[in-house]
Protein backbone atom coordinates (compact mmCIF):
# COMPACT_ATOMS: atom_id res chain seq x y z
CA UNK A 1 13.38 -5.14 -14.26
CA UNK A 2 10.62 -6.09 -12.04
CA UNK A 3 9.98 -3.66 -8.94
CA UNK A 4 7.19 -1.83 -7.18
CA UNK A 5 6.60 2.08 -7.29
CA UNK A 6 5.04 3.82 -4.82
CA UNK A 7 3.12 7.14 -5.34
CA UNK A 8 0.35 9.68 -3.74
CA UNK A 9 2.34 10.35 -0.40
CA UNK A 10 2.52 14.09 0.92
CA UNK A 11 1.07 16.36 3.40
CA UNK A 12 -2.29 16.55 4.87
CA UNK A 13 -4.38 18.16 7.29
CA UNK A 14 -5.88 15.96 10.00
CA UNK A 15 -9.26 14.66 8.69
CA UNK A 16 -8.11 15.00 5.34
CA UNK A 17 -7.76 12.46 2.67
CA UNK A 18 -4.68 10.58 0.57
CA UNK A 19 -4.94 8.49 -1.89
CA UNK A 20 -1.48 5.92 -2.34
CA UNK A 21 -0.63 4.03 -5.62
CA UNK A 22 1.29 1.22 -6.37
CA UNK A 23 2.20 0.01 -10.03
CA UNK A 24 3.90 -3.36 -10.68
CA UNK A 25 6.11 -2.81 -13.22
CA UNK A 26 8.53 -5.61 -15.90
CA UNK A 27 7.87 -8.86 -17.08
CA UNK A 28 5.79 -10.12 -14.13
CA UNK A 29 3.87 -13.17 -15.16
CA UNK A 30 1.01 -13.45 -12.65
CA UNK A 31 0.39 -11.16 -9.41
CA UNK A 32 -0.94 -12.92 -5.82
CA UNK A 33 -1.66 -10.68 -3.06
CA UNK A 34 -0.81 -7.43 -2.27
CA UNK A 35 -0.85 -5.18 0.87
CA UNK A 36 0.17 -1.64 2.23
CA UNK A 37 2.68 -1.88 5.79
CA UNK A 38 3.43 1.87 7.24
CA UNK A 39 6.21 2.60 9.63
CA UNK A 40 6.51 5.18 12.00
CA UNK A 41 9.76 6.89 13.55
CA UNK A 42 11.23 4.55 16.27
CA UNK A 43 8.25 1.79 15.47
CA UNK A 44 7.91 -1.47 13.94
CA UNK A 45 6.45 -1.74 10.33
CA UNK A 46 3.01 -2.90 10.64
CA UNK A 47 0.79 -4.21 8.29
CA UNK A 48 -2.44 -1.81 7.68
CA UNK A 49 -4.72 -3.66 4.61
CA UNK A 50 -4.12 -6.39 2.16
CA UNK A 51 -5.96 -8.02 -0.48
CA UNK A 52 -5.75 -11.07 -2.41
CA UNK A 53 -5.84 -11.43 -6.08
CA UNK A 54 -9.61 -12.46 -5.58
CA UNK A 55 -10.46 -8.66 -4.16
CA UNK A 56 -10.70 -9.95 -0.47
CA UNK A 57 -9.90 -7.20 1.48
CA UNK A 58 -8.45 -7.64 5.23
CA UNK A 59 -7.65 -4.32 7.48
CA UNK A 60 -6.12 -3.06 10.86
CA UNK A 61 -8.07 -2.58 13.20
CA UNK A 62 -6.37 0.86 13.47
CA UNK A 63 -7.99 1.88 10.03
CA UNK A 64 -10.65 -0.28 10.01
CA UNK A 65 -13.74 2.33 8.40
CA UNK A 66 -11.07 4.74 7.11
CA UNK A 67 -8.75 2.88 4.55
CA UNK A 68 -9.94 1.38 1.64
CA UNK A 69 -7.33 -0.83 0.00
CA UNK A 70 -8.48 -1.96 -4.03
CA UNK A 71 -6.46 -3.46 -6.74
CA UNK A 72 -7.06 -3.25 -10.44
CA UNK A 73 -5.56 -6.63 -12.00
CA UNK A 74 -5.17 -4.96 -15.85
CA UNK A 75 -3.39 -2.52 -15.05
CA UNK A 76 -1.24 -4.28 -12.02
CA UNK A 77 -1.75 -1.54 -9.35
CA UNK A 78 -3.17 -1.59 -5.78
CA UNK A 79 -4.79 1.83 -4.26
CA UNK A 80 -5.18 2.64 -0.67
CA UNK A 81 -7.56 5.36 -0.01
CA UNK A 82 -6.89 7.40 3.20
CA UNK A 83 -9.85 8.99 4.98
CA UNK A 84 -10.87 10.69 7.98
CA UNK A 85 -6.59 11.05 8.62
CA UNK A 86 -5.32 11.56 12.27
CA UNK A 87 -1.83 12.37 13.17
CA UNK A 88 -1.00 8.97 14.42
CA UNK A 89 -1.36 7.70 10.47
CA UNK A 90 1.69 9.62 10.03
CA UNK A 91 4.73 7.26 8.45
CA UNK A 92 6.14 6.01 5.63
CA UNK A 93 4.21 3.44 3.41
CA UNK A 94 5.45 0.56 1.73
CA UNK A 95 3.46 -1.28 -0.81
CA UNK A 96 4.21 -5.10 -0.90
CA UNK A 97 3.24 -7.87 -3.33
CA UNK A 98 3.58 -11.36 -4.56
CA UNK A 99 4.53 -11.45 -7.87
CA UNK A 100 5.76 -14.63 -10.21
CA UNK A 101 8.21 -13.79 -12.74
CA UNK A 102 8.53 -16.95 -15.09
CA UNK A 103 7.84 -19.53 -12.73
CA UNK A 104 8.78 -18.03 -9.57
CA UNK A 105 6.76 -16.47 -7.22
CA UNK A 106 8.79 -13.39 -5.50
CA UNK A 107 7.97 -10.69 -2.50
CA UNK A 108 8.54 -7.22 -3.82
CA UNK A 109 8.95 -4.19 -1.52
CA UNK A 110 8.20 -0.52 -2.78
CA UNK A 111 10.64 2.01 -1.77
CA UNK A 112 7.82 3.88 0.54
CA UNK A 113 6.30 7.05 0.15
CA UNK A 114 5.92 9.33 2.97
CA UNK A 115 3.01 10.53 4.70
CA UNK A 116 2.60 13.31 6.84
CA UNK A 117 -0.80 13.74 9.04
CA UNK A 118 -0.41 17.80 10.66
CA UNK A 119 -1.43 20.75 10.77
């Protein structure tokens, strides 16, 4: 079956660094854009980078300097690279894509992986 997997989340000092993974996974045909959305406790999920199947990378101005978000079309994965973490990065992260299965395009959610900014 087709579905999005999540990994990388855990605890981290503030200042420290994550790195998130997301693998596409079944008989996907073709994959458009992706992007990572966090959620804190008692917030909205918000969108924090995306980038299209092209490599053009957009960003929250919350992360803006710290996140790098990448993608690496053979192997149908997107990366987020945390850096410079505060406390206020702490939620669970959801990777989301595009992807056509025959010839249908579909949005996938990832189940989220949890990170923790404390000391």
């Amino acid at each position: 079956q087709v579905q999005l997997v999540e990994s990388g989340g855990g605890l981290v000092q503030p200042g420290g660094s994550l790195r998130l993974s997301c693998a596409a996974s079944g008989s996907i045909f073709s994959i458009g854009n992706m992007g990572w959305y966090r959620q804190a406790p008692g917030k909205q999920r918000e969108l924090v980078a995306t980038v299209t199947s092209g490599s053009s990378a957009n960003y929250a101005d919350s992360v803006k300097g710290r996140f790098t978000i990448s993608r690496d079309n053979a192997k149908n994965t997107v990366d987020l690279q945390m850096n410079s973490l505060k406390p206020e990065d702490t939620a669970v992260y959801y990777c989301n894509s595009f992807l056509r299965v025959g010839q249908t395009w579909y949005n996938y959610w990832g189940q989220g992986t949890q990170v923790t900014v404390s000391s």
